[in-house]
Protein backbone atom coordinates (compact mmCIF):
# COMPACT_ATOMS: atom_id res chain seq x y z
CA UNK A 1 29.29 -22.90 66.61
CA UNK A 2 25.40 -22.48 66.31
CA UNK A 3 22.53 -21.35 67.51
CA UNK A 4 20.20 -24.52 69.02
CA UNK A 5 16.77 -25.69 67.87
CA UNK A 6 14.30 -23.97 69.29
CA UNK A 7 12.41 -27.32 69.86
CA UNK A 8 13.35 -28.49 73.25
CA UNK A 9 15.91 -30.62 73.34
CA UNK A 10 16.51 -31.37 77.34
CA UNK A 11 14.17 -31.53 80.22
CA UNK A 12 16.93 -31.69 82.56
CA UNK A 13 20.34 -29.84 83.11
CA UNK A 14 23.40 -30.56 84.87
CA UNK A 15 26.24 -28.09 85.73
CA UNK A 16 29.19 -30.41 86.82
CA UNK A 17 32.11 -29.15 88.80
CA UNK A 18 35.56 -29.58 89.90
CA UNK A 19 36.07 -33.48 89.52
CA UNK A 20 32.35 -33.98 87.60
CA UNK A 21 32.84 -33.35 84.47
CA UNK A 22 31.19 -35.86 82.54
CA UNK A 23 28.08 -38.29 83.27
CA UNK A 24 28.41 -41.97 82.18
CA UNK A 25 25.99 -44.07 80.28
CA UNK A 26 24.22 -41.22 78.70
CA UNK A 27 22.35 -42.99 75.50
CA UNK A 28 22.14 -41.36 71.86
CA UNK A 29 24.91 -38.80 73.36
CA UNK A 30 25.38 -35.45 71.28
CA UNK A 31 27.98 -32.74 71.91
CA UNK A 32 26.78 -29.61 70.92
CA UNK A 33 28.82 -26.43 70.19
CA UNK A 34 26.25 -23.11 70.98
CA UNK A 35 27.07 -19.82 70.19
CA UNK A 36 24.98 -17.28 72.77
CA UNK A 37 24.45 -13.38 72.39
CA UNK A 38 26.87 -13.44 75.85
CA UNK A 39 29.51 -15.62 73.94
CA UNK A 40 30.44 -19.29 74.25
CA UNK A 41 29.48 -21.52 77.01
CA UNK A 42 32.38 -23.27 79.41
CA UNK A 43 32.37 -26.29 77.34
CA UNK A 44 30.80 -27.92 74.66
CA UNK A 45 27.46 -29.62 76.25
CA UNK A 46 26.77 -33.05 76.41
CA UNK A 47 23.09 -34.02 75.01
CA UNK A 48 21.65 -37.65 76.26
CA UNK A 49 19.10 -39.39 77.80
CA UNK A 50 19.40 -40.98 81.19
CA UNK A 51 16.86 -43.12 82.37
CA UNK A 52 14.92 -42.55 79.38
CA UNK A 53 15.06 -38.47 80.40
CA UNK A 54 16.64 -36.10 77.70
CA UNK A 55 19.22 -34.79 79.52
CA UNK A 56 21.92 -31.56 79.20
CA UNK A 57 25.55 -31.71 80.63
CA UNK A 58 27.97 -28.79 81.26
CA UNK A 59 31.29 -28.65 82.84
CA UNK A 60 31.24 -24.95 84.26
CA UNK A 61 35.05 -25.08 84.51
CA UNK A 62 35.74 -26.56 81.08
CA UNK A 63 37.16 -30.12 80.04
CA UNK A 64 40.41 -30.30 81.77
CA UNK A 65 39.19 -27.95 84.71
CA UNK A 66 40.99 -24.71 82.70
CA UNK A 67 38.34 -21.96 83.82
CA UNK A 68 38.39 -20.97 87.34
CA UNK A 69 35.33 -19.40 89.19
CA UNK A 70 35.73 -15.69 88.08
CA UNK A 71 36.04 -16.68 84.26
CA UNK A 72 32.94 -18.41 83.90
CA UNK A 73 30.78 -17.45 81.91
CA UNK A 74 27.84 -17.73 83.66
CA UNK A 75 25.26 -15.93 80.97
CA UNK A 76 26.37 -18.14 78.68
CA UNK A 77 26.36 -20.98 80.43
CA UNK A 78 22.45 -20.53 81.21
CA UNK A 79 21.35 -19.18 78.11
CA UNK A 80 22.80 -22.01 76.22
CA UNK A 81 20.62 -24.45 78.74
CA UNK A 82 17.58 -21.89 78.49
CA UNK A 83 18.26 -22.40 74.59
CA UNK A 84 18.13 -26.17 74.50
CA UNK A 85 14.54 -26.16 76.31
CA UNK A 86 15.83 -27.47 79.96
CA UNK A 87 13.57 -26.37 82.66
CA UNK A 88 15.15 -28.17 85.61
CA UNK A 89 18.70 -27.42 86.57
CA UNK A 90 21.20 -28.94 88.76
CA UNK A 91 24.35 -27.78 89.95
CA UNK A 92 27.00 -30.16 91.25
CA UNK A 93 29.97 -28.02 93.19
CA UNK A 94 32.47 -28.54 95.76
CA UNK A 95 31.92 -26.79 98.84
CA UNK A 96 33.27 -26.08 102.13
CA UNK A 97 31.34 -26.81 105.59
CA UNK A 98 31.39 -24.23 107.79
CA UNK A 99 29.32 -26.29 110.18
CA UNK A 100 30.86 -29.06 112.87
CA UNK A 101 28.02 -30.97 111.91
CA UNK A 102 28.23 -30.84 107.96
CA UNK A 103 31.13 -33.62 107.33
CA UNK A 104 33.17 -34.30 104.58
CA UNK A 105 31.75 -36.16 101.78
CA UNK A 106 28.39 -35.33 103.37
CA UNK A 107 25.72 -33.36 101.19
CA UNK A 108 23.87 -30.50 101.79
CA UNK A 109 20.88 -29.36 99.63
CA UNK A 110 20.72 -25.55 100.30
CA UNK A 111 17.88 -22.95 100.52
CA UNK A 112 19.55 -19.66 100.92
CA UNK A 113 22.66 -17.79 99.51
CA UNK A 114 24.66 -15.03 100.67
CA UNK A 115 27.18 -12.88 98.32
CA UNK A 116 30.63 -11.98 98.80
CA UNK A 117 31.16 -12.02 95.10
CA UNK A 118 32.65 -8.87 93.72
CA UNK A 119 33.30 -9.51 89.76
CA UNK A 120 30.66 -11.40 88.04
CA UNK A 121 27.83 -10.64 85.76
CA UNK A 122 24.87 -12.24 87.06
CA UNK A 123 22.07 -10.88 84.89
CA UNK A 124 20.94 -10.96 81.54
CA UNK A 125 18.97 -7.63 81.61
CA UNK A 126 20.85 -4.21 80.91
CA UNK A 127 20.87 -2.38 77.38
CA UNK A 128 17.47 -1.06 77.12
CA UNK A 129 15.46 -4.25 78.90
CA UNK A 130 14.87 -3.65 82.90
CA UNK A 131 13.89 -6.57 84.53
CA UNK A 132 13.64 -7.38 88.92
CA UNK A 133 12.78 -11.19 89.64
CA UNK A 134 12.05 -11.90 93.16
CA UNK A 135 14.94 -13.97 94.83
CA UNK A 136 13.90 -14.21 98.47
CA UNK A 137 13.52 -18.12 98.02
CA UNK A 138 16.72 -18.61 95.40
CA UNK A 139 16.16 -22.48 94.55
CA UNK A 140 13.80 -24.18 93.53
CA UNK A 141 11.29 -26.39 96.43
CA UNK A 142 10.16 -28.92 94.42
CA UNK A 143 13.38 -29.68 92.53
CA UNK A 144 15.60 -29.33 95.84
CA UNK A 145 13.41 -32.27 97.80
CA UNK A 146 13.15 -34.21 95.04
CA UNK A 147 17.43 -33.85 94.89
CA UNK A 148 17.96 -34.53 98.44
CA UNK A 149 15.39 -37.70 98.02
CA UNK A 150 17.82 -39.19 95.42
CA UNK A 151 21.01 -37.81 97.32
CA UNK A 152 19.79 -39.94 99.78
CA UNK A 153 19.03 -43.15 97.71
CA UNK A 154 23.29 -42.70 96.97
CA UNK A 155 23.63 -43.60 100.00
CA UNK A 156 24.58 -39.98 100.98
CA UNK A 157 24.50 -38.30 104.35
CA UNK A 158 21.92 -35.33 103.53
CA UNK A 159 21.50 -31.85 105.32
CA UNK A 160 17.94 -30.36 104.02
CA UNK A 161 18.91 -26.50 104.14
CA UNK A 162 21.51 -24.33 105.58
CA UNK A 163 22.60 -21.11 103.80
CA UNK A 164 25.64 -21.05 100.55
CA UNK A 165 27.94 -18.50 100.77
CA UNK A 166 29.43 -17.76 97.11
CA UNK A 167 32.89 -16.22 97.50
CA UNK A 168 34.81 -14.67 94.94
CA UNK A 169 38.15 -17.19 94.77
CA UNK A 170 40.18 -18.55 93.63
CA UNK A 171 41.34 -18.24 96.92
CA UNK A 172 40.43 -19.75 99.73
CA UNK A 173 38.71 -18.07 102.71
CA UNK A 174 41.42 -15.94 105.60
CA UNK A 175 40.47 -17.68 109.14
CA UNK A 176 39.12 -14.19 110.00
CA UNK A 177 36.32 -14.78 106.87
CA UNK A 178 35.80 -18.16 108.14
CA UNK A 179 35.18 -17.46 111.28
CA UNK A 180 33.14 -14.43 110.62
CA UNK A 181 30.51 -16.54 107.73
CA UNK A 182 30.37 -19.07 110.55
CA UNK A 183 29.02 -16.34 112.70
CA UNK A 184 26.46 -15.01 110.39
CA UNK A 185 24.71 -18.80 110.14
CA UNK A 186 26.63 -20.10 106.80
CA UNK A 187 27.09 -23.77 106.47
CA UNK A 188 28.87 -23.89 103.09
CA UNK A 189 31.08 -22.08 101.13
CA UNK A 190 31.84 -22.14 97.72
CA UNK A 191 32.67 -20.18 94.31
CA UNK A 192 30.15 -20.59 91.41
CA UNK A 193 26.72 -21.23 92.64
CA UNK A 194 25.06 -18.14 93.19
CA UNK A 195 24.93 -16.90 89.88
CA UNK A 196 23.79 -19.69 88.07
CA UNK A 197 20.71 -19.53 90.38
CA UNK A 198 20.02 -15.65 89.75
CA UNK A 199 20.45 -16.32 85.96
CA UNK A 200 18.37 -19.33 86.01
CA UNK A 201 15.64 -17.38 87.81
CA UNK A 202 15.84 -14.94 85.28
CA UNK A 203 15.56 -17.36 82.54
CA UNK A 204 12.12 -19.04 84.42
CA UNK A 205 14.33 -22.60 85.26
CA UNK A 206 13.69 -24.25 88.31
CA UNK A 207 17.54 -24.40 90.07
CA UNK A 208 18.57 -26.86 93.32
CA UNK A 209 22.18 -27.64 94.63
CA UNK A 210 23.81 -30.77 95.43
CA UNK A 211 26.93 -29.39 97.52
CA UNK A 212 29.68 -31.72 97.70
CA UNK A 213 31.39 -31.07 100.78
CA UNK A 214 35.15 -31.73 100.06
CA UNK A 215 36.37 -30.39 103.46
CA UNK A 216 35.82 -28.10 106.65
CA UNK A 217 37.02 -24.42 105.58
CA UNK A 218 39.84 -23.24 107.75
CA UNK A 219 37.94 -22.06 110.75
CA UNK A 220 38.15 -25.47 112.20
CA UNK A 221 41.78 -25.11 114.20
CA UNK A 222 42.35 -28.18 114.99
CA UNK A 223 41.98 -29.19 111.23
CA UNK A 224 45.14 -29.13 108.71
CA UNK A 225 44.10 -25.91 106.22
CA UNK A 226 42.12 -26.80 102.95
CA UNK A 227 44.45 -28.00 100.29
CA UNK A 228 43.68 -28.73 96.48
CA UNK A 229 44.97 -32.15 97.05
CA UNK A 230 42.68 -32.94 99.83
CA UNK A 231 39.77 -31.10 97.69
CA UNK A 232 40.48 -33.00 94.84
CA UNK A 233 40.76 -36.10 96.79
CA UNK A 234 37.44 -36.08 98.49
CA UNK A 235 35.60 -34.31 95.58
CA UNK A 236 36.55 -37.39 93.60
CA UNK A 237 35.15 -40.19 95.99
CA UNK A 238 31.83 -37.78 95.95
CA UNK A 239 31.68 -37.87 91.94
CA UNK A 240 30.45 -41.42 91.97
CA UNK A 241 27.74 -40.67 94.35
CA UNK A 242 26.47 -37.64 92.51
CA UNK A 243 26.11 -39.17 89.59
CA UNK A 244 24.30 -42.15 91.00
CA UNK A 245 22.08 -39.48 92.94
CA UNK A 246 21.33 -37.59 89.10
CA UNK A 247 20.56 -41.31 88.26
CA UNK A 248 18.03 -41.05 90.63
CA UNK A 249 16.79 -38.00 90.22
CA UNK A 250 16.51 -38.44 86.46
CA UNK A 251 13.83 -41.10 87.43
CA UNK A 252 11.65 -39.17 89.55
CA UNK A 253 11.83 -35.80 87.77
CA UNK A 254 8.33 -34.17 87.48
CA UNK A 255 7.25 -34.40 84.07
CA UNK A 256 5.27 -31.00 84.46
CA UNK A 257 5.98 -27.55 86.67
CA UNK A 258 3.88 -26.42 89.54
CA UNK A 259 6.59 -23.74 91.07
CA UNK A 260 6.48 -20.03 90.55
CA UNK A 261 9.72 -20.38 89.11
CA UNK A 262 8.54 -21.21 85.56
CA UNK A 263 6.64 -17.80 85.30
CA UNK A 264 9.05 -15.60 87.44
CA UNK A 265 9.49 -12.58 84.57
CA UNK A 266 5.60 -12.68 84.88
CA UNK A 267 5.39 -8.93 86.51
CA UNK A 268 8.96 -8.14 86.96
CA UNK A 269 9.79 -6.76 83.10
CA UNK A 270 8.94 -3.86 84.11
CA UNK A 271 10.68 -1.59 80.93
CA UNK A 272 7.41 -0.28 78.95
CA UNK A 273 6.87 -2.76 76.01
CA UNK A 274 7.21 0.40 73.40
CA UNK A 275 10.20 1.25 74.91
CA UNK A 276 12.35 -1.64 74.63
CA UNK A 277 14.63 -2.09 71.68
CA UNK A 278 13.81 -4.93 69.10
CA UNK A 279 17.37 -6.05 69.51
CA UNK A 280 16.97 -6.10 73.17
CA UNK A 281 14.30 -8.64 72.32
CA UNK A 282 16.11 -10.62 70.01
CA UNK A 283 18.87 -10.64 71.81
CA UNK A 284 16.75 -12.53 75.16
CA UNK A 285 14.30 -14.01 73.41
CA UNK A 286 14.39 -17.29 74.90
CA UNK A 287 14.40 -15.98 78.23
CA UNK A 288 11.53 -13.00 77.68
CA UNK A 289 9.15 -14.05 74.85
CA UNK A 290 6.99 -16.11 77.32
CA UNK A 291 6.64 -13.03 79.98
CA UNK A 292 5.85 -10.56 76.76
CA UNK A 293 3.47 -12.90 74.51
CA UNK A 294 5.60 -12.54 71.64
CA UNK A 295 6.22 -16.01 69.75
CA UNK A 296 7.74 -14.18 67.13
């Protein structure tokens, strides 16, 4: 394994999920090996260009779908795409509805998250570098119309908002948890998205959701309880679609950043500069050089 280029070498970044685990017709594809200061990413990642866009692809769960939602390694995983330059960042994921009116095979383009994860580590800061980002908006504006816009042009059915709930897993959800997300305004549920979005705001990338609704969670009685089969099943019939949406989206990507996510470390390092190791530095300093004016 190796450390990237620091020359950018993607603009944007996918993070497929269960049933998306590659992206066809990629041109002057690369696979890339990366070693990170948090260990090795899920997968090797795919480098390309799609629709002329240089373009990063990671299968969160591994080739062969062998890591489940607790074992990712989620620092890795965004470091690795902080690495390669990519400051737009997808995620693809299977999710749940939670709302009559969110269907299967529908997709919904979130704006909120709520937590019920218990296990994870979901920030890069710790060991002598103290860092608060704001998350009261978690993904990206910009990025998250201009996903729904090419959702759409799939052919999808598209719900604009609606809160994510991130559980833990593998498991799926009790009725009693259903029912009691449902009550607190939820419209998805799934296992991996919410902390690739705190990591990515950490690491200043713009991050939007396409959630690829396999199935209602169990709340709905008079529906048979989720299966993997039927997951898998629907999940698959959505892969096409996604891709054809990151098609899209690939050709009407901003070529420039006008968010506040690209300068979200801006006042929230908040360790005094003397005070913070040199290896703390070196350790994040893809992520932090920008917000402390050190190119070194």
């Amino acid at each position: 394994m190796s450390q990237p280029d620091t020359a950018a070498r993607a603009h944007l970044g996918i993070l497929g999920g269960s049933g998306l685990y590659k992206i066809e017709g990629l041109e002057e594809l690369e696979s890339l090996e990366i070693d990170t200061p948090f260990g090795s990413p899920s997968d090797a990642i795919l480098l390309g260009k799609l629709e002329g866009l240089p373009l990063a692809f990671l299968a969160r769960h591994g080739q062969g779908h062998r890591i489940m939602p607790t074992e990712i390694n989620f620092r890795a995983n965004i470091y690795a795409m902080k690495s390669l330059g990519v400051e737009y960042l997808v995620s693809a994921s299977a999710v749940g509805s939670l709302a009559e009116e969110i269907q299967p095979l529908d997709v919904v383009i979130p704006d909120q998250f709520i937590d019920r994860t218990r296990h994870r580590q979901d920030s890069f800061f710790g060991d002598g570098i103290v860092a608060h980002v704001s998350l009261a908006d978690p993904f990206c504006q910009p990025l998250s119309l201009a996903l729904a816009s090419a959702a759409r042009k799939s052919g999808a059915t598209v719900h604009e908002g609606g809160s994510y709930l991130c559980m833990e897993g593998p498991q799926f959800s009790t009725r009693a948890e259903s029912q009691l997300y449902r009550s607190w305004g939820a419209k998805v549920i799934g296992m991996t998205n919410l902390q690739e979005a705190r990591l990515a705001r950490e690491a200043e990338i713009c991050f939007a959701t396409m959630a690829l609704v396999t199935d209602f969670d169990c709340w709905k009685t008079d529906e048979d309880p989720v299966t993997v089969d039927a997951v898998i099943e629907r999940l698959l019939k959505n892969a096409a679609r996604a891709k054809d949406a990151i098609r899209h989206l690939a050709r009407a990507l901003p070529a420039s950043r006008t968010c506040g996510c690209s300068t979200a470390l801006s006042n929230a390092i908040i360790t005094s500069r003397e005070r913070i190791p040199e290896s703390a530095f070196r350790r994040l300093q893809p992520i932090v050089a920008r917000a402390m004016g050190r190119n070194d």
